[in-house]
C-alpha atoms as a PDB file:
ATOM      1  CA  UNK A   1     113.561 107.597  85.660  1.00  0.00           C
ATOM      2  CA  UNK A   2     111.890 104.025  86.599  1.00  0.00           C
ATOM      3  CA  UNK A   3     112.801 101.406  82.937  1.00  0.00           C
ATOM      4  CA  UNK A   4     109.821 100.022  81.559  1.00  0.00           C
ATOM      5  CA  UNK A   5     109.647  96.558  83.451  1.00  0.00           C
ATOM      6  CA  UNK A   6     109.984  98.650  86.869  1.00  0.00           C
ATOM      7  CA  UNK A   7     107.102 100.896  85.771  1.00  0.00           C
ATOM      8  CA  UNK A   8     104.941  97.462  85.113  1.00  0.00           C
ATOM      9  CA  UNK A   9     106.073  95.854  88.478  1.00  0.00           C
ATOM     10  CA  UNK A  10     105.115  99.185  90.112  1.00  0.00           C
ATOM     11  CA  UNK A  11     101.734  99.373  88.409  1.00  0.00           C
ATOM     12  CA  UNK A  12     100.961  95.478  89.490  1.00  0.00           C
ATOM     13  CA  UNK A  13     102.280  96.135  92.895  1.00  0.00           C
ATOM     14  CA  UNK A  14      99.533  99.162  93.241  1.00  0.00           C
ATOM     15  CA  UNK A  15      96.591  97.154  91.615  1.00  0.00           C
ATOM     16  CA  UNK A  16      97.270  94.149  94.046  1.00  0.00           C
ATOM     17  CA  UNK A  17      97.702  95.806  97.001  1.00  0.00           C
ATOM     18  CA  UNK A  18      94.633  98.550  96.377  1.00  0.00           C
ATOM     19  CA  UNK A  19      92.286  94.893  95.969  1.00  0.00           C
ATOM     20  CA  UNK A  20      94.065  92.878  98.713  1.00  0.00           C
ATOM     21  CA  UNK A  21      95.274  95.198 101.005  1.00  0.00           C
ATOM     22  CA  UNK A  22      97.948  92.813 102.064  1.00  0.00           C
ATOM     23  CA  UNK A  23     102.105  93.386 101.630  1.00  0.00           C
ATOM     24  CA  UNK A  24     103.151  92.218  98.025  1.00  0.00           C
ATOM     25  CA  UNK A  25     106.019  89.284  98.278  1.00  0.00           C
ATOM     26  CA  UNK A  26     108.179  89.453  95.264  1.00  0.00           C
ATOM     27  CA  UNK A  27     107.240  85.847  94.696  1.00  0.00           C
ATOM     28  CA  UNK A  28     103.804  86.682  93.566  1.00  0.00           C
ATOM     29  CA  UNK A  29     104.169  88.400  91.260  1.00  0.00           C
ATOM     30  CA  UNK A  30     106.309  86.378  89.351  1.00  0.00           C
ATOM     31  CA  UNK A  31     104.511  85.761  86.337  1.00  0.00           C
ATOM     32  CA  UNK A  32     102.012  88.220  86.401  1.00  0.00           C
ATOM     33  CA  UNK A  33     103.574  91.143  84.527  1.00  0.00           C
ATOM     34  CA  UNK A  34     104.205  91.097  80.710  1.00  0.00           C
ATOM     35  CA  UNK A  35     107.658  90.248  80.612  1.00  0.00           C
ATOM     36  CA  UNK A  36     109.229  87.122  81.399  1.00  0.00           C
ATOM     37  CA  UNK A  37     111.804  87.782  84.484  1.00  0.00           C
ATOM     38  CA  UNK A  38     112.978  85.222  87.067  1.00  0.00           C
ATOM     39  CA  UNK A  39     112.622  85.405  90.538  1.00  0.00           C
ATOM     40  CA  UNK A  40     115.703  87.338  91.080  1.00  0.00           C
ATOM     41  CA  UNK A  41     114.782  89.948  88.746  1.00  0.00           C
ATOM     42  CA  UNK A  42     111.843  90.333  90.287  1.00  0.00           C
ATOM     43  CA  UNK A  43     113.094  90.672  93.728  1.00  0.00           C
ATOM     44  CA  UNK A  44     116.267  92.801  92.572  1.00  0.00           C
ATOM     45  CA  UNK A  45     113.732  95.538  90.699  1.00  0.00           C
ATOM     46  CA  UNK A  46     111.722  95.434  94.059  1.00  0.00           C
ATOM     47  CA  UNK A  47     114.655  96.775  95.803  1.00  0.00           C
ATOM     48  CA  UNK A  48     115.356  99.103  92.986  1.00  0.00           C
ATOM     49  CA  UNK A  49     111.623 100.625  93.593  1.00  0.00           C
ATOM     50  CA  UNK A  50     112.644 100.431  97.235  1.00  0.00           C
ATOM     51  CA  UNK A  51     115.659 102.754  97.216  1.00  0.00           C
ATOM     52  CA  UNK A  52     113.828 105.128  95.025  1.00  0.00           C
ATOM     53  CA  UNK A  53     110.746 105.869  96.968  1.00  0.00           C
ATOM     54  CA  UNK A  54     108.319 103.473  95.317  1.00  0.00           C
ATOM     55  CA  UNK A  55     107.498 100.796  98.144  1.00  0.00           C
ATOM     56  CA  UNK A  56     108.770 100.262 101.648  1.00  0.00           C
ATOM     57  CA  UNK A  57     108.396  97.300 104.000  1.00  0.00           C
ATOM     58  CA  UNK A  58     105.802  97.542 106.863  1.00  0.00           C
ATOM     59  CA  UNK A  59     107.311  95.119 109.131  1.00  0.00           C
ATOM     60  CA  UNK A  60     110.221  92.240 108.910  1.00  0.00           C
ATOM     61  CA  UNK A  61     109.339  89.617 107.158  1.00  0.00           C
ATOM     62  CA  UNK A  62     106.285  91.299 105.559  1.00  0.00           C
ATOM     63  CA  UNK A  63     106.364  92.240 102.016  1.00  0.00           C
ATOM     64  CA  UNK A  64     106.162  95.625 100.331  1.00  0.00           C
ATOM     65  CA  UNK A  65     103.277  98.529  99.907  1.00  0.00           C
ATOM     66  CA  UNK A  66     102.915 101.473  98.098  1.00  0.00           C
ATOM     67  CA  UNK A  67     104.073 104.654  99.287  1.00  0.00           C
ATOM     68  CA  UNK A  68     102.151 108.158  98.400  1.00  0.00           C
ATOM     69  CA  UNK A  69     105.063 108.538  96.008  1.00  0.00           C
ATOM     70  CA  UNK A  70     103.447 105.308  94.112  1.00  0.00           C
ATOM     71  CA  UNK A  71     100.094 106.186  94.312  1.00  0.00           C
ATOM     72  CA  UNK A  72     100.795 110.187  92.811  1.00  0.00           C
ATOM     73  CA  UNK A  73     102.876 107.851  89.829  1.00  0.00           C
ATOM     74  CA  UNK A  74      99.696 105.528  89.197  1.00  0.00           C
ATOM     75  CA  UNK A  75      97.994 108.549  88.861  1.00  0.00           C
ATOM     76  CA  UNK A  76      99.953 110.604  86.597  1.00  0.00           C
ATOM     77  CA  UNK A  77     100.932 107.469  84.804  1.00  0.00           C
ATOM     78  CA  UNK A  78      97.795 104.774  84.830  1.00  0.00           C
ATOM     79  CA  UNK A  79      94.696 106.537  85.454  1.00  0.00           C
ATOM     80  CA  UNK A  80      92.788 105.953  82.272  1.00  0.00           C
ATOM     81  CA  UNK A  81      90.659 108.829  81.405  1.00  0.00           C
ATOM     82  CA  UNK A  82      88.518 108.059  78.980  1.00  0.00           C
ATOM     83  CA  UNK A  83      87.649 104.254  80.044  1.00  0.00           C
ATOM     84  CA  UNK A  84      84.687 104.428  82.408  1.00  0.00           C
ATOM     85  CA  UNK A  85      82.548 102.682  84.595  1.00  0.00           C
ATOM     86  CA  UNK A  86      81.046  99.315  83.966  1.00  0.00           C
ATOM     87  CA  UNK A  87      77.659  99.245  82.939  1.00  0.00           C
ATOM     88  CA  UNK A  88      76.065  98.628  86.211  1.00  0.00           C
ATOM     89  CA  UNK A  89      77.742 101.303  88.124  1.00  0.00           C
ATOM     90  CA  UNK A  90      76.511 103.834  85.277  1.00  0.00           C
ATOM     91  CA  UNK A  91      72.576 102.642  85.105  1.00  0.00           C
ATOM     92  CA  UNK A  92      73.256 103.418  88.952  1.00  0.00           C
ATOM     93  CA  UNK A  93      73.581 106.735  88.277  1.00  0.00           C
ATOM     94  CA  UNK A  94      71.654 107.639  85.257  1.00  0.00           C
ATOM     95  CA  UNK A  95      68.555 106.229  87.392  1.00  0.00           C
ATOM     96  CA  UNK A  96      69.510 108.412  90.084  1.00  0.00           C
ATOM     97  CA  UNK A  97      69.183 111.286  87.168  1.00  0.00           C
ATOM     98  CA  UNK A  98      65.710 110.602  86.009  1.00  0.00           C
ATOM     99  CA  UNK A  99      63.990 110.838  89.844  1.00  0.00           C
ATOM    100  CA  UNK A 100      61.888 113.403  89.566  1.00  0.00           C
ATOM    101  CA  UNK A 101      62.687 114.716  93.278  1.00  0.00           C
ATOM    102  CA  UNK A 102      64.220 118.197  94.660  1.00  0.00           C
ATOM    103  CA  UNK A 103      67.401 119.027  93.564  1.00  0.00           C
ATOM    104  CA  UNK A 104      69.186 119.116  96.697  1.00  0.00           C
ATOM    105  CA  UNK A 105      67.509 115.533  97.590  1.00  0.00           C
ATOM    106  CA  UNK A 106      68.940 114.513  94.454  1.00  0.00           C
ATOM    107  CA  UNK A 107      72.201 115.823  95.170  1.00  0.00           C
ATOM    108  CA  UNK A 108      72.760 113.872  98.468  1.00  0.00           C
ATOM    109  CA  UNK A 109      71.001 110.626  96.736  1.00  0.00           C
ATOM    110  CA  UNK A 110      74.085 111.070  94.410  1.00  0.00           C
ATOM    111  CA  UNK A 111      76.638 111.384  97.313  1.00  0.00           C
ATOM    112  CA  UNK A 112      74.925 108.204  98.829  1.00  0.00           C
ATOM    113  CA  UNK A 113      75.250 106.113  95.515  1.00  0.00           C
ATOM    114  CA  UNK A 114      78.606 107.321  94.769  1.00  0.00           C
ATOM    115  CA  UNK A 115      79.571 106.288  98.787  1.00  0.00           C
ATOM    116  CA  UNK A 116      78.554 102.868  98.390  1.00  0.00           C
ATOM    117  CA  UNK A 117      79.816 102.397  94.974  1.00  0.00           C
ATOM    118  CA  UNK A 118      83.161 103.327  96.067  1.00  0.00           C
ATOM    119  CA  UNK A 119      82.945 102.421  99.899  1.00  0.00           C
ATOM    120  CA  UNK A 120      84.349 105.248 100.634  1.00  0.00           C
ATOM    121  CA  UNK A 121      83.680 108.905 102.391  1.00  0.00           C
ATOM    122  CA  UNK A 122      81.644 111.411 100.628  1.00  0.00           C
ATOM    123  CA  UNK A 123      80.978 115.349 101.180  1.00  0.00           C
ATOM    124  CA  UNK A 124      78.749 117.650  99.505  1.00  0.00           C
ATOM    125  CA  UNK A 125      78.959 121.021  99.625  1.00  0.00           C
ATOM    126  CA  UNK A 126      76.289 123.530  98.687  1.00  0.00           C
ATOM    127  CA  UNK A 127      77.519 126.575 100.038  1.00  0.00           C
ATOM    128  CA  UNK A 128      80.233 127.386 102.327  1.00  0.00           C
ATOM    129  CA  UNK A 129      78.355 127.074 105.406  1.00  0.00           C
ATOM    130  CA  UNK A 130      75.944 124.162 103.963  1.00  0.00           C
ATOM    131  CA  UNK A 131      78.135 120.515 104.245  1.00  0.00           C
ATOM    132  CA  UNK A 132      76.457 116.739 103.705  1.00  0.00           C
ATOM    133  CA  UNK A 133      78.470 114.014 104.605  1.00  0.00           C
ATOM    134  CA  UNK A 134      78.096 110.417 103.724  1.00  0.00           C
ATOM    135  CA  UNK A 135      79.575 107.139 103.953  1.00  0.00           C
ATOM    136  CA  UNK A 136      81.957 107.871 106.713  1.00  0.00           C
ATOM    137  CA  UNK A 137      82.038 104.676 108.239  1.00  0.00           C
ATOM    138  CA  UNK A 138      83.226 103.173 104.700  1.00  0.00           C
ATOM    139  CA  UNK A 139      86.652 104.574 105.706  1.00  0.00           C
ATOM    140  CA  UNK A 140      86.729 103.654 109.595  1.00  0.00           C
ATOM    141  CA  UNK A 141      86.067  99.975 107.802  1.00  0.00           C
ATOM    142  CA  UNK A 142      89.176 100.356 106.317  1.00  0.00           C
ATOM    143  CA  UNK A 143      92.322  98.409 106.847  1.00  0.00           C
ATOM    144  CA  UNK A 144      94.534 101.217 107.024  1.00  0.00           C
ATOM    145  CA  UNK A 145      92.095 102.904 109.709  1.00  0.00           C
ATOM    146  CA  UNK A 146      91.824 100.232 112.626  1.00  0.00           C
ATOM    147  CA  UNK A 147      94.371 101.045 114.736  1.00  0.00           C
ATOM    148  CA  UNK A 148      93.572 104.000 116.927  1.00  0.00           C
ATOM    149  CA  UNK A 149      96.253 106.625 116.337  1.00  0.00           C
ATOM    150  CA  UNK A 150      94.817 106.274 112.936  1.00  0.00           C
ATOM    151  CA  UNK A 151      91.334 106.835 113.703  1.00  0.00           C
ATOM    152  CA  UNK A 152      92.307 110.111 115.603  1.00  0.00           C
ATOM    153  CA  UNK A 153      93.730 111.064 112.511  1.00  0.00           C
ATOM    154  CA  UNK A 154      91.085 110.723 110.227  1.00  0.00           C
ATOM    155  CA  UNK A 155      88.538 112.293 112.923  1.00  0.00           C
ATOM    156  CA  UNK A 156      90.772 115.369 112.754  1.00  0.00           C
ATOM    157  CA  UNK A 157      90.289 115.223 108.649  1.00  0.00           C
ATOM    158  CA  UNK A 158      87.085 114.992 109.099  1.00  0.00           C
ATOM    159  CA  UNK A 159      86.740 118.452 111.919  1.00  0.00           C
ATOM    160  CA  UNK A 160      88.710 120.134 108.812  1.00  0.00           C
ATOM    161  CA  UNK A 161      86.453 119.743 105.870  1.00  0.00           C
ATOM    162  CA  UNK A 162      84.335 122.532 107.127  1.00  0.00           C
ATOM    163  CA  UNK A 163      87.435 125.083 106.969  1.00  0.00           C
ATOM    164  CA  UNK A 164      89.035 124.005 104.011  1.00  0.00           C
ATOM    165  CA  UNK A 165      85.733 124.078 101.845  1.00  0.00           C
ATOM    166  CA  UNK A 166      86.376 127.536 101.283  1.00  0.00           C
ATOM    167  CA  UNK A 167      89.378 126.684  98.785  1.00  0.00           C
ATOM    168  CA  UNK A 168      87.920 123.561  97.741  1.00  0.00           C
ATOM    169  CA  UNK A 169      84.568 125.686  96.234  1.00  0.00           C
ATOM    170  CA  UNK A 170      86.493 127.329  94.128  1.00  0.00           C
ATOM    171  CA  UNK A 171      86.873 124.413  91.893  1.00  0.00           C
ATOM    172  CA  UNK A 172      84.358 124.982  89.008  1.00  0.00           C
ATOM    173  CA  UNK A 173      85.676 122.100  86.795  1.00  0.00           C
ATOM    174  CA  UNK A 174      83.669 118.985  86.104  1.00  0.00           C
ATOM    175  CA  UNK A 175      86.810 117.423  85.630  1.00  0.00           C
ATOM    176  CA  UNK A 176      87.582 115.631  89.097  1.00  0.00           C
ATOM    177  CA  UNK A 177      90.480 116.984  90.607  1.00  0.00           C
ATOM    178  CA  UNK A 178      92.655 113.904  92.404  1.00  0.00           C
ATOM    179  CA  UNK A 179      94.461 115.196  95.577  1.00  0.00           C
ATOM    180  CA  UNK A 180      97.221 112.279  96.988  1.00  0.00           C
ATOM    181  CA  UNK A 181      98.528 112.629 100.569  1.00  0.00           C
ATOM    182  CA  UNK A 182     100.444 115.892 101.475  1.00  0.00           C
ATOM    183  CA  UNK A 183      98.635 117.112  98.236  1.00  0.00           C
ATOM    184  CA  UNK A 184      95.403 116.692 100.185  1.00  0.00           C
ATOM    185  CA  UNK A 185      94.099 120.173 102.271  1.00  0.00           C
ATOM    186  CA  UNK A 186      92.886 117.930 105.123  1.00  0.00           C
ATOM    187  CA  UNK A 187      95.434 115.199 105.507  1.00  0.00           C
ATOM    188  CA  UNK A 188      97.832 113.395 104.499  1.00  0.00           C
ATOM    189  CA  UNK A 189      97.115 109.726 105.212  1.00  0.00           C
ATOM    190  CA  UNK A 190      94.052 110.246 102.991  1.00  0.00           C
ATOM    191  CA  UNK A 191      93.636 110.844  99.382  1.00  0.00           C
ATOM    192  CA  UNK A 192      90.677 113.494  98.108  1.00  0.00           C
ATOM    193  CA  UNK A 193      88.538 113.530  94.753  1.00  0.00           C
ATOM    194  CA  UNK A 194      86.599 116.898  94.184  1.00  0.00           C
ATOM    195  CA  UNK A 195      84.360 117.823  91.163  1.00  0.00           C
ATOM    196  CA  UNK A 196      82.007 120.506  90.773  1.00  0.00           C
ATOM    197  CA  UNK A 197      78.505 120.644  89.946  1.00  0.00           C
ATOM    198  CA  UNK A 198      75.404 122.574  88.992  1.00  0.00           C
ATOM    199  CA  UNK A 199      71.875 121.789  89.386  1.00  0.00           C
ATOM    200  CA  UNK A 200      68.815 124.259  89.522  1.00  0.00           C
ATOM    201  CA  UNK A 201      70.049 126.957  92.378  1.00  0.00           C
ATOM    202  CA  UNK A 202      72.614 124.527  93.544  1.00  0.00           C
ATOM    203  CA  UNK A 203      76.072 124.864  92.744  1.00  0.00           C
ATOM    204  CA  UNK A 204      79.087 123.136  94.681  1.00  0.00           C
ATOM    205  CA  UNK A 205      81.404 120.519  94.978  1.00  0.00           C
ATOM    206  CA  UNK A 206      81.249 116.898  95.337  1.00  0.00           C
ATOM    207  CA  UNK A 207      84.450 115.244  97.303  1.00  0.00           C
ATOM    208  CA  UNK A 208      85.374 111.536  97.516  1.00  0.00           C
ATOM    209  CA  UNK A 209      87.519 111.069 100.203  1.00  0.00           C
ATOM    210  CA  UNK A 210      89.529 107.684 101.904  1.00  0.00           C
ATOM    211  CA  UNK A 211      92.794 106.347 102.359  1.00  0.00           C
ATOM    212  CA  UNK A 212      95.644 106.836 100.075  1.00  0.00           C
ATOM    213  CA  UNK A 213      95.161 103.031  98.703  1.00  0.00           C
ATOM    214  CA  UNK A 214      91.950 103.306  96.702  1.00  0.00           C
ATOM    215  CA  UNK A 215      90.781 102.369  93.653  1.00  0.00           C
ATOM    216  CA  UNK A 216      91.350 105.622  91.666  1.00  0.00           C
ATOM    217  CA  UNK A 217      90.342 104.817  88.497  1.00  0.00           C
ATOM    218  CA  UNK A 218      86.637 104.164  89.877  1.00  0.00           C
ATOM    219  CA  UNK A 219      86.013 106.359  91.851  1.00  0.00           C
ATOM    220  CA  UNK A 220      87.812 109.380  89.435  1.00  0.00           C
ATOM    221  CA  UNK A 221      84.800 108.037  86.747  1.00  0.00           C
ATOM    222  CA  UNK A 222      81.570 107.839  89.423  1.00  0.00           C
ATOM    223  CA  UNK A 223      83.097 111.841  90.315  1.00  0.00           C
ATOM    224  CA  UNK A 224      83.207 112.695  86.560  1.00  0.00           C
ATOM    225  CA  UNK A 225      79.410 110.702  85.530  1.00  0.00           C
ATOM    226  CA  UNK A 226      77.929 112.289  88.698  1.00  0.00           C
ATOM    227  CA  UNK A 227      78.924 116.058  87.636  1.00  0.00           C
ATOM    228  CA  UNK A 228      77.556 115.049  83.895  1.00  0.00           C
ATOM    229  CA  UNK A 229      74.561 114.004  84.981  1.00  0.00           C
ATOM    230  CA  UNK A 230      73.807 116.745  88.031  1.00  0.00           C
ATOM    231  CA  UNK A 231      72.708 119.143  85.548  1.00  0.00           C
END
């Protein structure tokens, strides 16, 4: 059981390193969480997260990152369900809603906005056979995807999508289902969003996918406004 000012350290390391993408130095975030704590405490409640699963150091000398352990806490702990997007991302969509287009072009316009929004990868899937992807390249841009090994693993996500739609179309909630690591079907150096939808003939499943440092918050509300408004 992590003690409050562990859970706050936690939550700060997360949000820094999901913006920055850089190793968090105990130094750094003196100061920045609620409570007033030396150095010392800081670096001696960093270890504590340490030992228990929390963070782990990359490289000597580096500082700490998350583990998928973290991220699954953030979610179960932080993500904020009823605070949504900011008021730009949501005229984004709604203007997406009022097109007066085909439903399946509207459906992949969403998957496009939804992509860039969260510069990250997104699948549709109208049937089980019938995939759209979008946005892949968001994740190849990635920090956490530039070395090769890790490329080859996220290709091998990718070739997997197509089998493990089956499962994922099963989902019929419009509340977006957040998949961390080893809880994600295709992979477990990425992290997976699905929500369903239903517009006209068209009925499916919209999946946000990228690595396991994301902003989950964001992307969890542009899931749940898209499946709203694809009605």
């Amino acid at each position: 059981m992590l003690k409050d000012r562990q859970k706050s350290l936690l939550k700060k390391i997360i949000e820094t390193f999901v913006k920055d993408a850089k190793p968090i130095a105990s130094g750094s975030l003196v100061g920045k969480i609620k409570e007033k704590v030396s150095p010392a405490t800081v670096r001696s409640e960093m270890a504590n997260l340490e030992k228990e699963g929390f963070i782990f150091q990359p490289h000597t000398s580096a500082g700490r990152i998350p583990t998928e352990k973290a991220y699954q806490f953030y979610v179960a702990n932080y993500l904020d369900k009823e605070k949504g997007l900011t008021d730009k991302e949501k005229s984004v969509l709604e203007e997406l809603e009022k097109e007066q287009i085909e439903d399946r072009m509207k459906i992949r316009n969403f998957a496009k906005a939804i992509s860039d929004l969260s510069k990250q990868g997104v699948m549709v899937a109208f049937s089980e056979c019938d995939n759209y992807f979008t946005g892949l390249s968001n994740i190849f841009a990635q920090p956490e995807f530039h070395n090769s090994d890790q490329v080859v693993n996220l290709s091998s996500v990718v070739e997997r999508m197509d089998s493990e739609i089956i499962d994922l179309l099963k989902s019929d909630s419009h509340e977006p289902k957040i998949m961390v690591g080893n809880e994600n079907p295709m992979g477990k150096d990425c992290s997976l969003i699905v929500s369903s939808y239903k517009i006209g003939k068209y009925k499916g499943i919209i999946a946000l996918i990228g690595p396991q440092r994301m902003d989950y918050q964001k992307n969890y509300h542009l899931l749940k406004e898209a499946s709203k408004l694809l009605k």
